[in-house]
Protein backbone atom coordinates (compact mmCIF):
# COMPACT_ATOMS: atom_id res chain seq x y z
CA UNK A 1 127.70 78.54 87.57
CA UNK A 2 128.83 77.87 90.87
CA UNK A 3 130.04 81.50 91.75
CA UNK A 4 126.73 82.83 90.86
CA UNK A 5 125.32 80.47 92.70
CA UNK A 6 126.65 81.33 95.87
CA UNK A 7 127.03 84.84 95.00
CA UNK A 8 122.57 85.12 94.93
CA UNK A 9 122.46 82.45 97.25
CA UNK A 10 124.36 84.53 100.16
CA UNK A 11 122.98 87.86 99.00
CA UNK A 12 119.06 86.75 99.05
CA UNK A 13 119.68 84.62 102.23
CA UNK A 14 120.45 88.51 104.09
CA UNK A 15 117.12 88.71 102.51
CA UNK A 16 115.67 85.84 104.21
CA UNK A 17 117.72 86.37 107.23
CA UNK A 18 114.28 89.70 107.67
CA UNK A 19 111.97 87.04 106.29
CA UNK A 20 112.63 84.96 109.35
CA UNK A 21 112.94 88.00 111.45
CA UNK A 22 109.22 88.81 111.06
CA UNK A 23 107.70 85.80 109.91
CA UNK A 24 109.34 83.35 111.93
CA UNK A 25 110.93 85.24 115.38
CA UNK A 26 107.72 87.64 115.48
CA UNK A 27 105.09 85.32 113.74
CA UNK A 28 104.18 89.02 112.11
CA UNK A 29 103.23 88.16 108.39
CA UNK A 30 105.41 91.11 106.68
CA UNK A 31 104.53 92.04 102.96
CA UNK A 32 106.47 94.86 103.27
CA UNK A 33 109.31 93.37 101.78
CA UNK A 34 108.41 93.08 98.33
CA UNK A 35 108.61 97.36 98.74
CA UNK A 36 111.56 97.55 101.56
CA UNK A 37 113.80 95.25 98.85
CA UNK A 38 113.46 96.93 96.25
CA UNK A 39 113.76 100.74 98.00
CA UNK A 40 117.14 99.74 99.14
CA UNK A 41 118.41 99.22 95.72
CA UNK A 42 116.97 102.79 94.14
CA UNK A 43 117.97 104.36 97.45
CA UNK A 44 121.40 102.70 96.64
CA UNK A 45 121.05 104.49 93.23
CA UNK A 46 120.05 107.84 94.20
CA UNK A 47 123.24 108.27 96.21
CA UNK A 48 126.07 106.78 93.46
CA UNK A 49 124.26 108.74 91.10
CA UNK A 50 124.77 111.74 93.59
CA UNK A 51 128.51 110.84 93.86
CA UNK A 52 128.20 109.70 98.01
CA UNK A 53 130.68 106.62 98.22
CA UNK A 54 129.07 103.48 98.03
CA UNK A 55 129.95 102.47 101.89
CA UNK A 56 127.52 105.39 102.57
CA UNK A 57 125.39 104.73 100.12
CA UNK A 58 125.06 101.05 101.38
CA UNK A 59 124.40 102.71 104.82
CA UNK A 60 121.47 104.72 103.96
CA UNK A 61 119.84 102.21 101.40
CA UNK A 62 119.87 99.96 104.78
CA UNK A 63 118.31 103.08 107.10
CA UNK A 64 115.80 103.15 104.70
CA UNK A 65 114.66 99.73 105.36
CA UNK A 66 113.98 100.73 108.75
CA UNK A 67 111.83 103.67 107.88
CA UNK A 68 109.61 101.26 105.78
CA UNK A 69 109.21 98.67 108.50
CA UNK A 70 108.67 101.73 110.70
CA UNK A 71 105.91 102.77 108.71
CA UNK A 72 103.97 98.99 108.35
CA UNK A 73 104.23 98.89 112.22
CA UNK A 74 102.61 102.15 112.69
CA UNK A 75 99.71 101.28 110.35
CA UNK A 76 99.60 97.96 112.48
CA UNK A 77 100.01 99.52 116.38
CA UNK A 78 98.32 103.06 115.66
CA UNK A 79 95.73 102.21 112.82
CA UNK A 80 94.95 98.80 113.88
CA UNK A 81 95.04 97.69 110.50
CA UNK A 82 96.04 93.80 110.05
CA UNK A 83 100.00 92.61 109.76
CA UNK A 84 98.75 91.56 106.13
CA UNK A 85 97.09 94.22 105.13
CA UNK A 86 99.29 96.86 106.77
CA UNK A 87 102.64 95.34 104.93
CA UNK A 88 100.44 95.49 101.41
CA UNK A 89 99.79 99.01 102.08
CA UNK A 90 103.44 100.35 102.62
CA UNK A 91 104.59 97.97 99.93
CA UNK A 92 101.90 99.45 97.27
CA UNK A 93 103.35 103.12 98.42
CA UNK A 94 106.87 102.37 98.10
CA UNK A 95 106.57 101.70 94.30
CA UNK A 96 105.90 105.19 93.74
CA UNK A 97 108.43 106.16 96.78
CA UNK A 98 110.83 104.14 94.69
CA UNK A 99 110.08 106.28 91.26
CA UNK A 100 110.07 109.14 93.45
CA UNK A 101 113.68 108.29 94.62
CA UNK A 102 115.40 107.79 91.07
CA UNK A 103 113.63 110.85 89.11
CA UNK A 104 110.68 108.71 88.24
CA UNK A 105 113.01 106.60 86.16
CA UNK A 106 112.14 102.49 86.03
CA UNK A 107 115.56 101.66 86.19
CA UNK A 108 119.06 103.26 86.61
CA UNK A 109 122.49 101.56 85.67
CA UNK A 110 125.37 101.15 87.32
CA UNK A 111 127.47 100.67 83.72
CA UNK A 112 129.77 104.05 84.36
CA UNK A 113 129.05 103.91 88.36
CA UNK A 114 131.86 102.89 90.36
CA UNK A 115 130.11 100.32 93.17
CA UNK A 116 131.32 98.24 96.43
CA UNK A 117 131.44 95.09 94.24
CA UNK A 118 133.20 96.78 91.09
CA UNK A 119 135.84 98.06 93.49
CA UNK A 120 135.90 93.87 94.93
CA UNK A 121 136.03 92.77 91.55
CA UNK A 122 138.79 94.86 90.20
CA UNK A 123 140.95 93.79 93.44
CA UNK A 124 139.97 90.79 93.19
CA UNK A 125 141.47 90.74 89.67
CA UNK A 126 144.66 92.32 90.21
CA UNK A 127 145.02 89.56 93.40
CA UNK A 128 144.22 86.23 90.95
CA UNK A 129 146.51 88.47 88.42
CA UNK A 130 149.96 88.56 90.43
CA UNK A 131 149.08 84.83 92.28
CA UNK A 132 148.64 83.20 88.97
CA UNK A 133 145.23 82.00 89.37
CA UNK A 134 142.96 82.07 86.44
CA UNK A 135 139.80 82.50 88.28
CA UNK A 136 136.72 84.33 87.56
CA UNK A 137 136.50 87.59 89.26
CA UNK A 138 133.20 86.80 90.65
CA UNK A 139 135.15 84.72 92.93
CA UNK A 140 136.23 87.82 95.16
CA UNK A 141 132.69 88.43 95.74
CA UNK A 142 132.09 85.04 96.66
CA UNK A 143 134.76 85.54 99.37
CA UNK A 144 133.54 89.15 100.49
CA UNK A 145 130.02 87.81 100.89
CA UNK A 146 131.13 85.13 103.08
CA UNK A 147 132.69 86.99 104.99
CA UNK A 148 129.62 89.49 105.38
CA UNK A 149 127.58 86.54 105.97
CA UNK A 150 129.33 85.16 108.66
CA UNK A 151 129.85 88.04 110.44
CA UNK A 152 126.37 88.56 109.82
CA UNK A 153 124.91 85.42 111.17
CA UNK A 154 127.03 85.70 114.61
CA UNK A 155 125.70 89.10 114.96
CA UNK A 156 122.05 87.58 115.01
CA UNK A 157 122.99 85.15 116.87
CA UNK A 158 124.40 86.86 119.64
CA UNK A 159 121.26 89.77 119.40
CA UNK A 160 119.02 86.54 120.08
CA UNK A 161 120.87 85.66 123.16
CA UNK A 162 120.40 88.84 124.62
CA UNK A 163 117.50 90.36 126.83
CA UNK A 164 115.77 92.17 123.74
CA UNK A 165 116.29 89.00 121.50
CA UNK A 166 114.84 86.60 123.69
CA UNK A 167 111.77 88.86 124.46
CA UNK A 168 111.65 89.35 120.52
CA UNK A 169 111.55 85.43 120.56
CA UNK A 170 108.77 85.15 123.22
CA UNK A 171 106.46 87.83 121.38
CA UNK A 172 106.26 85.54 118.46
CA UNK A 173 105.29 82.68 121.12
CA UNK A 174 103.34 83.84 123.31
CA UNK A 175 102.43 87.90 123.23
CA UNK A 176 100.28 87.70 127.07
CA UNK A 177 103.81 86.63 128.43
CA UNK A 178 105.32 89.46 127.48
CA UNK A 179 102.35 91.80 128.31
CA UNK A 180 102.49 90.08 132.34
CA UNK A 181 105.73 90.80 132.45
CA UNK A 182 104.99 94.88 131.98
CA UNK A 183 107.02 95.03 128.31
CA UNK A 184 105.30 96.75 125.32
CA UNK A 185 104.77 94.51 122.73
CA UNK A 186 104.74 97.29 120.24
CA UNK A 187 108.06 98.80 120.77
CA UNK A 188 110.07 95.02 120.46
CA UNK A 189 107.56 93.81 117.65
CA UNK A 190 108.65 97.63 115.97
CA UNK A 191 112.37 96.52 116.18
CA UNK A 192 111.89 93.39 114.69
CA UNK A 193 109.81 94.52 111.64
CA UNK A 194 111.99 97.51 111.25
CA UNK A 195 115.46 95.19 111.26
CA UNK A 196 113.82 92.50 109.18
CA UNK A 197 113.04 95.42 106.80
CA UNK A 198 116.52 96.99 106.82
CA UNK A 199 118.03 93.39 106.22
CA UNK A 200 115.72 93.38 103.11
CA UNK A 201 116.61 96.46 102.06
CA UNK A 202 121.02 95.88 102.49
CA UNK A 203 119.96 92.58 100.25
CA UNK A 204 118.46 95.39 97.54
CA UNK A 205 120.86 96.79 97.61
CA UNK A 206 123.46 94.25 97.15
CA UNK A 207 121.20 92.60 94.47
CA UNK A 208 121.67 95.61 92.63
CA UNK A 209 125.29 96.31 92.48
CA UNK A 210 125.39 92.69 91.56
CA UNK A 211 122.95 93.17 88.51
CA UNK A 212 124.03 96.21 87.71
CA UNK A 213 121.50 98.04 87.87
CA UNK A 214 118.42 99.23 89.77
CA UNK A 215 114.92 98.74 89.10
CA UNK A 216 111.58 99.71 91.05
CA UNK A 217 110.48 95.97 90.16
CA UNK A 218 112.96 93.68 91.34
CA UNK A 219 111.06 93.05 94.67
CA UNK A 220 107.86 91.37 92.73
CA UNK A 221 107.53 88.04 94.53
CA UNK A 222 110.61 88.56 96.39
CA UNK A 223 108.71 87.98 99.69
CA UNK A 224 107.00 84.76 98.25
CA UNK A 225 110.75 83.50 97.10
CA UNK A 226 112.17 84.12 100.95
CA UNK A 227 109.61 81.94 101.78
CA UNK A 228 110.51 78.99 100.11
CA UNK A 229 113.69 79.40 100.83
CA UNK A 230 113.22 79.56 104.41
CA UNK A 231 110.78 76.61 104.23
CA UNK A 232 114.03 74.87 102.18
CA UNK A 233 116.22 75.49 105.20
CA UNK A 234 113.80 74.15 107.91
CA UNK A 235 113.53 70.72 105.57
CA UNK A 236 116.77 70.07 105.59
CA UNK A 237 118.14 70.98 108.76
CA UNK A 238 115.48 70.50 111.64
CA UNK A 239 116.63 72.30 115.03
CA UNK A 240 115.52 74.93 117.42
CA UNK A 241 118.48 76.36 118.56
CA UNK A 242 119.32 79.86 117.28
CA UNK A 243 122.18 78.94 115.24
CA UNK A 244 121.09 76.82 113.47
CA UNK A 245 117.84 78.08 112.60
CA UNK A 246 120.36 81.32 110.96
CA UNK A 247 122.78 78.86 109.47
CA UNK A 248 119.54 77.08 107.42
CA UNK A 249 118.00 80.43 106.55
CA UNK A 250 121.73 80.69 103.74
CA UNK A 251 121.39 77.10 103.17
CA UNK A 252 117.65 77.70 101.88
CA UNK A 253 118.65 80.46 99.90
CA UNK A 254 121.60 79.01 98.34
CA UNK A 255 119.60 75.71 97.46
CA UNK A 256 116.66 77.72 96.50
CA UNK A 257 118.83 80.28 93.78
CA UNK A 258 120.07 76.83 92.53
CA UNK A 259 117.42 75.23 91.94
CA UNK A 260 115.79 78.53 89.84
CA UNK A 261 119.83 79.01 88.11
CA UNK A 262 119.51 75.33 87.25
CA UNK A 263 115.79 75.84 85.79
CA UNK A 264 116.95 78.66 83.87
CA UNK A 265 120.01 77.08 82.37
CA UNK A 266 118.34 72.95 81.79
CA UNK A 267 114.76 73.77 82.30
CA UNK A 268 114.48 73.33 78.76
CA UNK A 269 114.90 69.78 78.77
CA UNK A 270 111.49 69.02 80.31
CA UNK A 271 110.03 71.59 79.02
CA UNK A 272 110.26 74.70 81.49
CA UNK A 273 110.68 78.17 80.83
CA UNK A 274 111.64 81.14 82.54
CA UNK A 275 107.89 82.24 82.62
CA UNK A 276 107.37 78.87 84.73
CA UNK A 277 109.58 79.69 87.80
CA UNK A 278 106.90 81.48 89.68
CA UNK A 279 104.84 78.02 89.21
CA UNK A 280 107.99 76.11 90.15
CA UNK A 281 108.21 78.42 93.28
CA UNK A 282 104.43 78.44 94.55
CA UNK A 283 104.48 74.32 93.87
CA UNK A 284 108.08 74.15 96.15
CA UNK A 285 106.48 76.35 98.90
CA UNK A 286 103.03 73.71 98.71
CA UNK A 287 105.28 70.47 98.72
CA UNK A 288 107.36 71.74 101.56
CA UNK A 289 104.42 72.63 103.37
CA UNK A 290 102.79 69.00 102.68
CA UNK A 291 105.86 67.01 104.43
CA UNK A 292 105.81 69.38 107.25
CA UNK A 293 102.51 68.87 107.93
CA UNK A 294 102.74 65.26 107.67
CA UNK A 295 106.13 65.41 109.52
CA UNK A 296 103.68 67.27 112.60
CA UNK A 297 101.40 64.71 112.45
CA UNK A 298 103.65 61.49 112.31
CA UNK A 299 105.11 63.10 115.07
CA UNK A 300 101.51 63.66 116.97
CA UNK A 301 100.66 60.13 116.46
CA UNK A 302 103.47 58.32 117.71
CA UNK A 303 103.49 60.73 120.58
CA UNK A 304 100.20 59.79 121.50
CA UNK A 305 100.36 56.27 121.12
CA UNK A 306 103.35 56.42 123.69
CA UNK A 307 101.00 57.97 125.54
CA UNK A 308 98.95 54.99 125.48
């Protein structure tokens, strides 16, 4: 259980790496990504099933991504349609895009398709094989997503020291700053939605090599999920530098998928059922919302009454 853990802890936390992106860096409330996740795993499809290798494949699923988060910002900047509603819109036309992209077929499976993690797994194998470990294969994805992750995360964190990152930052803050200081918003908040997208989109497509399979409805709630997980993060590790604020985004989404694995497997026991984890996820995101609200205002009282 621990493997899988990790495994859909680390692969949704690239997912809630965008999340953060646009909800948090950009304070742009993105729906896209409940279309952008999903379109990276049929794009993913499409080109195994065309016999591109799946480095390639990975590639494009993730440039796809970027189109979609292209497109929301254009309804937003040229139509002047809200961030809401614009990210709804693209992420209603994607489901078809999706069906479009894999022959108008619901699903596609990856049973006699050779993928990224079947080649890791087989390696991973042979390696356990001639060491003398008797380990589950499922460790050698463990260790390749780490790996991704953390390579990942110091990417990010480096991009947010930079000019653009910091400007990126300062948008979410405080837009007239960045307007005074002769920058157009729309071109860095563009970059951000479109990366945030493309991160959503590489987690698709991940998600779906893991599963097995593709499927033009894996994104339902997906957005809703990165937000709890995020929200999980910020509770338990409270800090505004950068690195930090990446680091929690895979601790929220590891502690998240375990709490859901663990609901799945003993739920049961009190009474819960797989048709309940959407509840269980809407009543995390309220309660986490609750103590930092009450966190905020502790904190404004007791500044005020050193005021005093």
């Amino acid at each position: 259980m621990l493997n899988s853990i990790l495994i859909e802890g680390l692969i949704y936390g690239i997912m809630v790496l965008g999340v953060f992106s646009t909800f948090r860096v950009l304070n742009f409330c993105d729906m896209t990504v409940d279309g952008s996740f999903p379109l990276g795993a049929c794009v993913l499809a499409a080109c195994l099933t065309l016999g591109m290798s799946p480095a390639a494949a990975i590639m494009i699923a993730f440039l796809s991504g970027l189109v979609a988060g292209l497109v929301t910002s254009a309804i937003y900047t040229k139509l002047k349609i809200p961030d809401l509603l614009a990210g709804i819109l693209t992420m209603t036309m994607l489901y078809s895009v999706n069906l479009r992209i894999m022959s108008n077929k619901a699903n596609i499976s990856f049973l006699k398709i050779e993928t990224l993690f079947s080649k890791i797994q087989d390696r991973a194998y042979d390696l356990f094989f001639d060491m003398g470990l008797e380990l589950d294969v499922e460790w050698g994805l463990v260790f390749f997503l780490i790996i991704f992750v953390v390579v990942l995360k110091l990417l990010m964190d480096l991009f947010y020291h930079t000019d653009l990152g910091l400007t990126m930052g300062a948008l979410g803050s405080n837009p007239q700053l960045i307007v005074s200081q002769g920058v157009n918003p729309n071109i860095v908040r563009t970059i951000g939605i479109c990366f945030g997208n493309g991160l959503a989109a590489l987690a698709g497509s991940f998600a779906a090599m893991y599963n097995g399979f593709a499927d033009v409805g894996m994104g339902t709630g997906i957005v809703v999920s990165g937000l709890a997980s995020l929200m999980l993060g910020e509770f338990i590790i409270k800090s505004n530098r950068i690195g930090l604020q990446t680091l929690r985004v895979f601790i929220g989404s590891i502690v998240y998928r375990a709490l859901m694995i663990l609901a799945r497997s003993y739920g049961y026991k009190v009474h819960i059922t797989p048709n309940d984890l959407k509840l269980v996820t809407g009543i995390l995101i309220i309660a986490c919302l609750i103590v930092s609200r009450t966190n905020l205002l502790d904190r404004f009282k007791k500044d005020k009454g050193e005021a005093k």
